[in-house]
Structures are given as structure tokens and as C-alpha cells.
PDB file of N, CA and C in Angstrom:
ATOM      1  N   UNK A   1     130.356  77.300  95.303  1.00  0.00           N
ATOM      2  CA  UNK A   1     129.005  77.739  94.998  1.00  0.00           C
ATOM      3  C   UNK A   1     128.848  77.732  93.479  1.00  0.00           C
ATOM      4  N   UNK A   2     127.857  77.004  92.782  1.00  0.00           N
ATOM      5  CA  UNK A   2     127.788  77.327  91.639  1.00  0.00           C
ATOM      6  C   UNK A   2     126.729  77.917  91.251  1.00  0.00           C
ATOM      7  N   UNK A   3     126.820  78.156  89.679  1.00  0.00           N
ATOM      8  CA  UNK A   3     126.096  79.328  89.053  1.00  0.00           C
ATOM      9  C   UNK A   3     125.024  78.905  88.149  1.00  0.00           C
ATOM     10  N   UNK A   4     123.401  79.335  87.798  1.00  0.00           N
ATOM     11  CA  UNK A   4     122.661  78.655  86.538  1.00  0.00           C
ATOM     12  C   UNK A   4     122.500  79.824  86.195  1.00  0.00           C
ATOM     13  N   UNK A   5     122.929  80.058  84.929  1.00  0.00           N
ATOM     14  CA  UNK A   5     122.023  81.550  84.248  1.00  0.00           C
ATOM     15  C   UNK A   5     121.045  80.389  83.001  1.00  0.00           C
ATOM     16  N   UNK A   6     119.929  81.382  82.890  1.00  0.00           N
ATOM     17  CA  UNK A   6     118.833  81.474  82.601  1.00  0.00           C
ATOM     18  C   UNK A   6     118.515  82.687  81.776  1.00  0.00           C
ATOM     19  N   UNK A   7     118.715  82.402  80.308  1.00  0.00           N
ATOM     20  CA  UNK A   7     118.560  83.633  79.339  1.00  0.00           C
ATOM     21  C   UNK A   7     116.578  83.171  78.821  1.00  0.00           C
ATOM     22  N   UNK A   8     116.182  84.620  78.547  1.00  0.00           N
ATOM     23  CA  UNK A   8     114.480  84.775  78.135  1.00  0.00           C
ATOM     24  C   UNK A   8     114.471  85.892  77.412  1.00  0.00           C
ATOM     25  N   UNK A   9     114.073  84.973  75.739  1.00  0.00           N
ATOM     26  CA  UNK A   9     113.839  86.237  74.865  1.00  0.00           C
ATOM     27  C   UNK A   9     111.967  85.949  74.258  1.00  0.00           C
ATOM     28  N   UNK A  10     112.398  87.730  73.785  1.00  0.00           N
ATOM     29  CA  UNK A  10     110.661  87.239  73.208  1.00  0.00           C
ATOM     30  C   UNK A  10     110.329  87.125  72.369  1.00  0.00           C
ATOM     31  N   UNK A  11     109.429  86.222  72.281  1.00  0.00           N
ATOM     32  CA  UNK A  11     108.807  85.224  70.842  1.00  0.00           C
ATOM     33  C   UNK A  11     109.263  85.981  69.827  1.00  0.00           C
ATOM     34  N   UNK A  12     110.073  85.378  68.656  1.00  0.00           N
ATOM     35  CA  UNK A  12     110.624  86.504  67.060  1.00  0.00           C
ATOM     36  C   UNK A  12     108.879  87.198  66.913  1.00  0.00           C
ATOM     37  N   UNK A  13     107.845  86.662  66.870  1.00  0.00           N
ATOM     38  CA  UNK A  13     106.310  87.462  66.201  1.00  0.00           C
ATOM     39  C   UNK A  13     106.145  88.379  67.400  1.00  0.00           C
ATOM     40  N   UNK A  14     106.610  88.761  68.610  1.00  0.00           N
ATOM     41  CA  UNK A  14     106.216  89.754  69.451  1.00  0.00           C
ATOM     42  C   UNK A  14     106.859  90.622  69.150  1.00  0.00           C
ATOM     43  N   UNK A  15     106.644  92.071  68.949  1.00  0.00           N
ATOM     44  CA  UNK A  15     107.252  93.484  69.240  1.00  0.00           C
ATOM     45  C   UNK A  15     108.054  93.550  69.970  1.00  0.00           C
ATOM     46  N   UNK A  16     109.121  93.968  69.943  1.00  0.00           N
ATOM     47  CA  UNK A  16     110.401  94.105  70.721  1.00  0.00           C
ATOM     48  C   UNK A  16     110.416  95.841  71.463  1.00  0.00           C
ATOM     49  N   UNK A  17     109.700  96.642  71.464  1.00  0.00           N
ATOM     50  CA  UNK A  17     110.088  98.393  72.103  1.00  0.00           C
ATOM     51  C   UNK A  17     110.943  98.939  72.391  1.00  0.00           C
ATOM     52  N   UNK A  18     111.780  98.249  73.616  1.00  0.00           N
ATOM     53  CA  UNK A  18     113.261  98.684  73.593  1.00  0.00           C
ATOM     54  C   UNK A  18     114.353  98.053  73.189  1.00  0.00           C
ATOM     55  N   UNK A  19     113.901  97.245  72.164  1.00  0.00           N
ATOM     56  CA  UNK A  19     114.755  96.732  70.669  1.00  0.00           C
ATOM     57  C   UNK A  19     115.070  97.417  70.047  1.00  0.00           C
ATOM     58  N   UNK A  20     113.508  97.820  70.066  1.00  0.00           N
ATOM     59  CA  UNK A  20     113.607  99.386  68.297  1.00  0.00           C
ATOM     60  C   UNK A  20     114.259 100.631  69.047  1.00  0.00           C
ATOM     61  N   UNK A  21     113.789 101.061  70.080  1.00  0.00           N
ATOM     62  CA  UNK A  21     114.286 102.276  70.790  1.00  0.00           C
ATOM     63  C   UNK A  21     116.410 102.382  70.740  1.00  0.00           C
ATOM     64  N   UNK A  22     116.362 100.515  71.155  1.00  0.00           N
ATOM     65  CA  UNK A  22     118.556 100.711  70.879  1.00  0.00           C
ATOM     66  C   UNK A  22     118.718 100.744  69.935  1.00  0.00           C
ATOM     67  N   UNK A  23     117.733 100.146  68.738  1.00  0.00           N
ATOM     68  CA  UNK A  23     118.561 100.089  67.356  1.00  0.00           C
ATOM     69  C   UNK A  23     118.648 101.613  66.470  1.00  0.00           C
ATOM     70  N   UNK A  24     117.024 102.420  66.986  1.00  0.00           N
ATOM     71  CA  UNK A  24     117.427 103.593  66.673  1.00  0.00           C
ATOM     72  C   UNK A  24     118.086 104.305  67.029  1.00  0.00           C
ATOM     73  N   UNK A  25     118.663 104.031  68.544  1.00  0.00           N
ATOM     74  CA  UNK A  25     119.573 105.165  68.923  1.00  0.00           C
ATOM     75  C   UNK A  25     121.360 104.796  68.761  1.00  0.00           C
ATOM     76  N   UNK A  26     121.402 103.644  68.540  1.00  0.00           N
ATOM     77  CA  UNK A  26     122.643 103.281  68.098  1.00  0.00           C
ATOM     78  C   UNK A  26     123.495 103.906  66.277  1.00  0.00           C
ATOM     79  N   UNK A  27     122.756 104.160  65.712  1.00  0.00           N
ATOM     80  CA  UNK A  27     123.554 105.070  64.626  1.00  0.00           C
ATOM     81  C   UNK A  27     123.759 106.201  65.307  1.00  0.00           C
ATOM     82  N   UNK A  28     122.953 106.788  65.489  1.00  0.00           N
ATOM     83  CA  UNK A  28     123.378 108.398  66.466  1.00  0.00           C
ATOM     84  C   UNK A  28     124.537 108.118  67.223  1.00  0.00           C
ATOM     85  N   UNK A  29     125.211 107.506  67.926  1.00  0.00           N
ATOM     86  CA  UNK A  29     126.145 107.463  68.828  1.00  0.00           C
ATOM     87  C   UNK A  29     127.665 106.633  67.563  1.00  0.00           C
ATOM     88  N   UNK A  30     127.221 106.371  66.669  1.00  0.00           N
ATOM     89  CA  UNK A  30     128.180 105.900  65.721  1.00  0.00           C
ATOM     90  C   UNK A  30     128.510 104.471  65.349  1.00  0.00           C
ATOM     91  N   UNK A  31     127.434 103.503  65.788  1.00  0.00           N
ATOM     92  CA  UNK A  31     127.245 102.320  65.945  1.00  0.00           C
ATOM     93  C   UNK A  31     126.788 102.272  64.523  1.00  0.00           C
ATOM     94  N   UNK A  32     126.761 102.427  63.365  1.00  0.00           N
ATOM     95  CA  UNK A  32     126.197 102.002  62.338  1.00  0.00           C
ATOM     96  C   UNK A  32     125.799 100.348  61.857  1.00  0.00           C
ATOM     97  N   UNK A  33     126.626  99.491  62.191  1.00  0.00           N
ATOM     98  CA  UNK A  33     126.661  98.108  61.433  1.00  0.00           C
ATOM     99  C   UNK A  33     125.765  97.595  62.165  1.00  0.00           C
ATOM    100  N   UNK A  34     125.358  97.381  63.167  1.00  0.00           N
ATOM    101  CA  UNK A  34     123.662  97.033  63.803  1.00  0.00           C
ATOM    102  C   UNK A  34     123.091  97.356  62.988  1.00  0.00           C
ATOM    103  N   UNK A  35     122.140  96.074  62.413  1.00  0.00           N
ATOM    104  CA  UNK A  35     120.060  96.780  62.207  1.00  0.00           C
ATOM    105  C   UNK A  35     119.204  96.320  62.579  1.00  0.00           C
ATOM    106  N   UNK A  36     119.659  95.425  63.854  1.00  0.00           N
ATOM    107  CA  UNK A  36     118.644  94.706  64.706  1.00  0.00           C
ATOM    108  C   UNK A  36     118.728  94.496  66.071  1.00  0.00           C
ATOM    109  N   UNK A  37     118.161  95.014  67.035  1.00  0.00           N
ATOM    110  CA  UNK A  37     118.108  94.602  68.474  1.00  0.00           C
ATOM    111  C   UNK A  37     117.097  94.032  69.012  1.00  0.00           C
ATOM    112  N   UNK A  38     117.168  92.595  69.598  1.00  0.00           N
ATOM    113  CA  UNK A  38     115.964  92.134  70.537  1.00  0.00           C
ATOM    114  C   UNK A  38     116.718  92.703  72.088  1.00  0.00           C
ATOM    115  N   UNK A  39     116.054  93.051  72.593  1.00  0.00           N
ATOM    116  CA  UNK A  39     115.950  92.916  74.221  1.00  0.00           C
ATOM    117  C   UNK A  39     115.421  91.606  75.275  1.00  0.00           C
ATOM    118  N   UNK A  40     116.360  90.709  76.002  1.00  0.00           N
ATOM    119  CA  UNK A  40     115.793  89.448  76.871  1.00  0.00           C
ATOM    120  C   UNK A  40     116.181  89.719  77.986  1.00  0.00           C
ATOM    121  N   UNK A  41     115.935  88.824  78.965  1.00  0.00           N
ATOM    122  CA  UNK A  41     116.077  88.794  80.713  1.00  0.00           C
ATOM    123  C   UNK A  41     117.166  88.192  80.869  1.00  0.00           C
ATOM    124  N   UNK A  42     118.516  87.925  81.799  1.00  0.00           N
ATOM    125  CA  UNK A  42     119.201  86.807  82.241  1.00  0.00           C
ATOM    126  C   UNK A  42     118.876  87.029  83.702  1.00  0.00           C
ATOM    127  N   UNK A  43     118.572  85.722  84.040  1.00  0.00           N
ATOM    128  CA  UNK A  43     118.352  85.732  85.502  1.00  0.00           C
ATOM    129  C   UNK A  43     119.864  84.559  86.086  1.00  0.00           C
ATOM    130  N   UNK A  44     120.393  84.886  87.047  1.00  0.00           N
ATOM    131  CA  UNK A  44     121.187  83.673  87.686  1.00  0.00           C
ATOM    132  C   UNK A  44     120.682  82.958  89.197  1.00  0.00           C
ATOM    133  N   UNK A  45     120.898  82.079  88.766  1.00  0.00           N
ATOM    134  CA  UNK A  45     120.277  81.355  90.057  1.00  0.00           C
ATOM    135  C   UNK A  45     121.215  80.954  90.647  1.00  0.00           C
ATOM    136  N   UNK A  46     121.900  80.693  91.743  1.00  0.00           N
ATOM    137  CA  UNK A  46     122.917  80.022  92.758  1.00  0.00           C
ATOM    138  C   UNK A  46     122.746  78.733  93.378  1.00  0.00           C
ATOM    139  N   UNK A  47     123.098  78.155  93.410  1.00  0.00           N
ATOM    140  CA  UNK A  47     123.111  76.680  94.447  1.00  0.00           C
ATOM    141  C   UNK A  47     124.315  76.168  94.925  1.00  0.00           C
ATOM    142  N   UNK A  48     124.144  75.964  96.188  1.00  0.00           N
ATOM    143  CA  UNK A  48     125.274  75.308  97.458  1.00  0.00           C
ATOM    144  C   UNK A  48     126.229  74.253  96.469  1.00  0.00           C
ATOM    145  N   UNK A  49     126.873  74.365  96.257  1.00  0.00           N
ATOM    146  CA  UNK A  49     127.998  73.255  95.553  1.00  0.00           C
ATOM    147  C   UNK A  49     128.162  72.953  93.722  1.00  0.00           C
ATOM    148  N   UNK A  50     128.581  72.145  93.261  1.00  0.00           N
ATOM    149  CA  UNK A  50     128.786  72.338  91.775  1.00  0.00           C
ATOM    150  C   UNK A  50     127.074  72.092  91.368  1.00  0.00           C
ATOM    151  N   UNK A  51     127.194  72.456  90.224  1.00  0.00           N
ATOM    152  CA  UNK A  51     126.186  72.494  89.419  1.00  0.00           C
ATOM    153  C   UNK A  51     125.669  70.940  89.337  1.00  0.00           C
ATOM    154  N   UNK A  52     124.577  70.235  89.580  1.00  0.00           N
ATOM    155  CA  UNK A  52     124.344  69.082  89.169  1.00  0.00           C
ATOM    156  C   UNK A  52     123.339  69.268  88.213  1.00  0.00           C
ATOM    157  N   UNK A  53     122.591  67.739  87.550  1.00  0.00           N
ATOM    158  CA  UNK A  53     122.022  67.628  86.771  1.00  0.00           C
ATOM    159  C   UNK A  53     120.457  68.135  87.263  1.00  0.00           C
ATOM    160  N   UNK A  54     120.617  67.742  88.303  1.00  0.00           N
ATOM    161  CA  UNK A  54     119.116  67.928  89.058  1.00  0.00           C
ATOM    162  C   UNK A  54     118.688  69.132  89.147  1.00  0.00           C
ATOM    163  N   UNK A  55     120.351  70.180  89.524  1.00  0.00           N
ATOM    164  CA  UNK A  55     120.109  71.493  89.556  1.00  0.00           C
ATOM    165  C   UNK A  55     119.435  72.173  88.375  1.00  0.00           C
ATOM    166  N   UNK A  56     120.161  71.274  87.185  1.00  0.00           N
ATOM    167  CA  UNK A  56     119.705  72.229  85.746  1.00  0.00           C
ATOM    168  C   UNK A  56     118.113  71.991  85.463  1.00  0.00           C
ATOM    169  N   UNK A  57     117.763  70.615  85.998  1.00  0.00           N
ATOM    170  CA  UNK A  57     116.262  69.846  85.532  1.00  0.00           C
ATOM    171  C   UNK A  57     115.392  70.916  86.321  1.00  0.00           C
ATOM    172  N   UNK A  58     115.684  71.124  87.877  1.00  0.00           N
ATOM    173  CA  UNK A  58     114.897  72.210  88.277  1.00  0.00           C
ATOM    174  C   UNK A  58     114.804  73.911  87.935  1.00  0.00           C
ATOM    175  N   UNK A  59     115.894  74.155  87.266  1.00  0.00           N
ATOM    176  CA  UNK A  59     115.850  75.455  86.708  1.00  0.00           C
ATOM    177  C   UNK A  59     115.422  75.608  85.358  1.00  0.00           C
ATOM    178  N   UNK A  60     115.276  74.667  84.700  1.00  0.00           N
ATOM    179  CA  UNK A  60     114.552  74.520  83.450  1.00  0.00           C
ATOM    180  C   UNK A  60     113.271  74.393  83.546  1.00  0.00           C
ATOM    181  N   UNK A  61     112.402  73.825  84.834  1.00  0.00           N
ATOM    182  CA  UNK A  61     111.384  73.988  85.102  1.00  0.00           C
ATOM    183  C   UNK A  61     110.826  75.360  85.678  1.00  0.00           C
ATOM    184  N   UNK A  62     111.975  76.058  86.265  1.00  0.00           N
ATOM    185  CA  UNK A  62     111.661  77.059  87.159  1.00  0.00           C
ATOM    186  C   UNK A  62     111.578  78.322  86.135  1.00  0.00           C
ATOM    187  N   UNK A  63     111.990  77.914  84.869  1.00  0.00           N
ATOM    188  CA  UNK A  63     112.214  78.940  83.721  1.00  0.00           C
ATOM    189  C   UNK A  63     111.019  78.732  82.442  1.00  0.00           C
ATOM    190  N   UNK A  64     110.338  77.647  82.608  1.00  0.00           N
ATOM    191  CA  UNK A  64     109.052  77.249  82.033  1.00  0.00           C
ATOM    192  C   UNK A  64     107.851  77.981  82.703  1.00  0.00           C
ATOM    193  N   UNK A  65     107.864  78.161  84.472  1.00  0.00           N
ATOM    194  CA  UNK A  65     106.618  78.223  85.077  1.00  0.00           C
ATOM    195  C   UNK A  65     106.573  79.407  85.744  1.00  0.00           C
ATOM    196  N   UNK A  66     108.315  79.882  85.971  1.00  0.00           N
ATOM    197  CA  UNK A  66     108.141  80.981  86.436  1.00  0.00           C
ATOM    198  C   UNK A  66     109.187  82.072  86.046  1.00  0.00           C
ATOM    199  N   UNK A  67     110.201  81.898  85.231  1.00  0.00           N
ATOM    200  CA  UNK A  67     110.854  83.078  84.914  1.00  0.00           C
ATOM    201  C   UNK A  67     110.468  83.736  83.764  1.00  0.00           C
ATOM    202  N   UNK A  68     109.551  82.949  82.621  1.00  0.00           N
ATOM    203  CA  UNK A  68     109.295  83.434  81.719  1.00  0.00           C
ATOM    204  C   UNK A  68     107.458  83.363  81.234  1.00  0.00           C
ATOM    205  N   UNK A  69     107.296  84.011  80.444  1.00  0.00           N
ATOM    206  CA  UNK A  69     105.917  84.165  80.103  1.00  0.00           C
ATOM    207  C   UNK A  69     105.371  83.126  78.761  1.00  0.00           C
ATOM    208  N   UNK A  70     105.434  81.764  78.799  1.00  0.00           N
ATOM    209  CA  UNK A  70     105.497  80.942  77.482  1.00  0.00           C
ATOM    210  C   UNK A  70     104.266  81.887  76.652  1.00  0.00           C
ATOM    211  N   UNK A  71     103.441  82.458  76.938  1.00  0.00           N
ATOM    212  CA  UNK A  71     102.661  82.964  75.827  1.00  0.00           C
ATOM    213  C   UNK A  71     103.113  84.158  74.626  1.00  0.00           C
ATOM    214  N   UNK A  72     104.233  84.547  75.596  1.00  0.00           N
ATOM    215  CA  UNK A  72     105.278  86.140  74.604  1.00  0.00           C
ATOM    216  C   UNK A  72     106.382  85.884  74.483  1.00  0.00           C
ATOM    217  N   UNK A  73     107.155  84.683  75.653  1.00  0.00           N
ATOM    218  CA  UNK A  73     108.374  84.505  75.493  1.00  0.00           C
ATOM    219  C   UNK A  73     109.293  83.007  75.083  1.00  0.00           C
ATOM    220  N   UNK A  74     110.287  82.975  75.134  1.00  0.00           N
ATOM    221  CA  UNK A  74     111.382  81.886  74.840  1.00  0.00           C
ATOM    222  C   UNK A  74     112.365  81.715  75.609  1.00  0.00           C
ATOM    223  N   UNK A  75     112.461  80.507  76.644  1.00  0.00           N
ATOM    224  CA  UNK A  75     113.322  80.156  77.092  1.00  0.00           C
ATOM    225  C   UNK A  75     114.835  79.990  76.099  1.00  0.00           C
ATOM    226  N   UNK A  76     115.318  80.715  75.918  1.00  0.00           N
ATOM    227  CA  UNK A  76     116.584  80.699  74.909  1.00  0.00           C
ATOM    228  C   UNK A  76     117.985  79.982  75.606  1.00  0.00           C
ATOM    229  N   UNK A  77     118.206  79.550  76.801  1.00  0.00           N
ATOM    230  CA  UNK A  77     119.516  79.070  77.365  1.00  0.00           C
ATOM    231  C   UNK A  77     119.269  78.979  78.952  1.00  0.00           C
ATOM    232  N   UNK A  78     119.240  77.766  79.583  1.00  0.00           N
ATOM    233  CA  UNK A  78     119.587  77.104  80.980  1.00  0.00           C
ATOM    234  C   UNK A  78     120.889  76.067  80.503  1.00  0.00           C
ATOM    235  N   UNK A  79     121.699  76.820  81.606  1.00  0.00           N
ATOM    236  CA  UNK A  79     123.181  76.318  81.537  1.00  0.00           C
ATOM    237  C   UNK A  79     123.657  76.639  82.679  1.00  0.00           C
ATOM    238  N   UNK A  80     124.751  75.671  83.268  1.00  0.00           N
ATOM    239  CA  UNK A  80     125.407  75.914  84.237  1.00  0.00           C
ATOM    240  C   UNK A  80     126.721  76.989  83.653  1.00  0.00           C
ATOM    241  N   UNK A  81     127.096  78.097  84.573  1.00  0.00           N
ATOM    242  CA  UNK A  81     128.083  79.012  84.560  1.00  0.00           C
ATOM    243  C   UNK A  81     129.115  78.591  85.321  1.00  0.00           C
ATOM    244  N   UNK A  82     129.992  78.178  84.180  1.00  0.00           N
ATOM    245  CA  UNK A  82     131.328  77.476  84.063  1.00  0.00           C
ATOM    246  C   UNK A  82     132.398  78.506  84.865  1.00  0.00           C
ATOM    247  N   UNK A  83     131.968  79.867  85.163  1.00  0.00           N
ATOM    248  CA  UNK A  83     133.271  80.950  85.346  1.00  0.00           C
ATOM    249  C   UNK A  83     132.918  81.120  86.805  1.00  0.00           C
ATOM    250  N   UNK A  84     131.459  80.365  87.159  1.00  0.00           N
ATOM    251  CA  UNK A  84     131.164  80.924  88.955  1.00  0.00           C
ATOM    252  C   UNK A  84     131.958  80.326  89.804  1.00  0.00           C
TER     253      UNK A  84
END
């Protein structure tokens, strides 16, 4: 069975909320060397046998029309998961 993950971040000009919310709460807990958090989605998708090319062409589409929001977001990574 193989694996597609599908990473979605949002646009660098959109507001991030629970970006700012980890980055502020990460000194409090002793995390100092952070001063930036975005927050994105990974979704994995599965398909019956190794990963083909066709598999990735349709999850790159499926991550254009429907996993992500092109008006706020960024498809950042469709890749087959080498460890599934």
C-alpha cells in the first residue's frame, strides 16, 4: 500500500493565528530560539500498490481543487511517502 502526503501552508501575506498564538507561547515553556511559527495541513492519501506517477498527477490535482484554498493557501509538497 502506498503513501501521498500532501503538505498546505498559508499564503506568507495571510495572517497566521495559531502561528502567533505557538510562537507566543513557546518562550514561556523555555523554547526561546523560535521567532516564527506558520501553522499548515498534511493530509495523506493511500493507494492500492506503489506510488505511481499517475498517482502523484492526481493528487496534485486533488490538492489544487480540493485540499487547499488557492485564494489563502499554498500547495507546499505532493510527494510519495517513501517510509509507507
Amino acid at each position: 500500500m502506498g503513501r501521498i502526503v500532501v503538505e498546505v501552508m498559508p499564503k506568507p501575506e495571510i495572517l497566521d493565528p495559531q502561528g502567533k498564538a505557538v510562537v507566543g507561547s513557546l518562550p514561556r515553556l523555555g523554547f526561546e530560539q523560535f521567532t516564527g511559527v506558520r501553522q499548515g495541513r498534511r493530509f495523506e492519501l493511500t493507494v492500492d500498490g506503489p506510488v505511481t506517477e499517475e498517482h502523484l498527477a492526481a493528487a496534485r490535482q486533488a490538492a489544487d481543487t480540493l485540499l487547499s484554498n488557492p485564494i489563502i493557501e499554498d500547495v507546499v509538497s505532493v510527494a510519495a511517502d517513501e517510509e509507507a
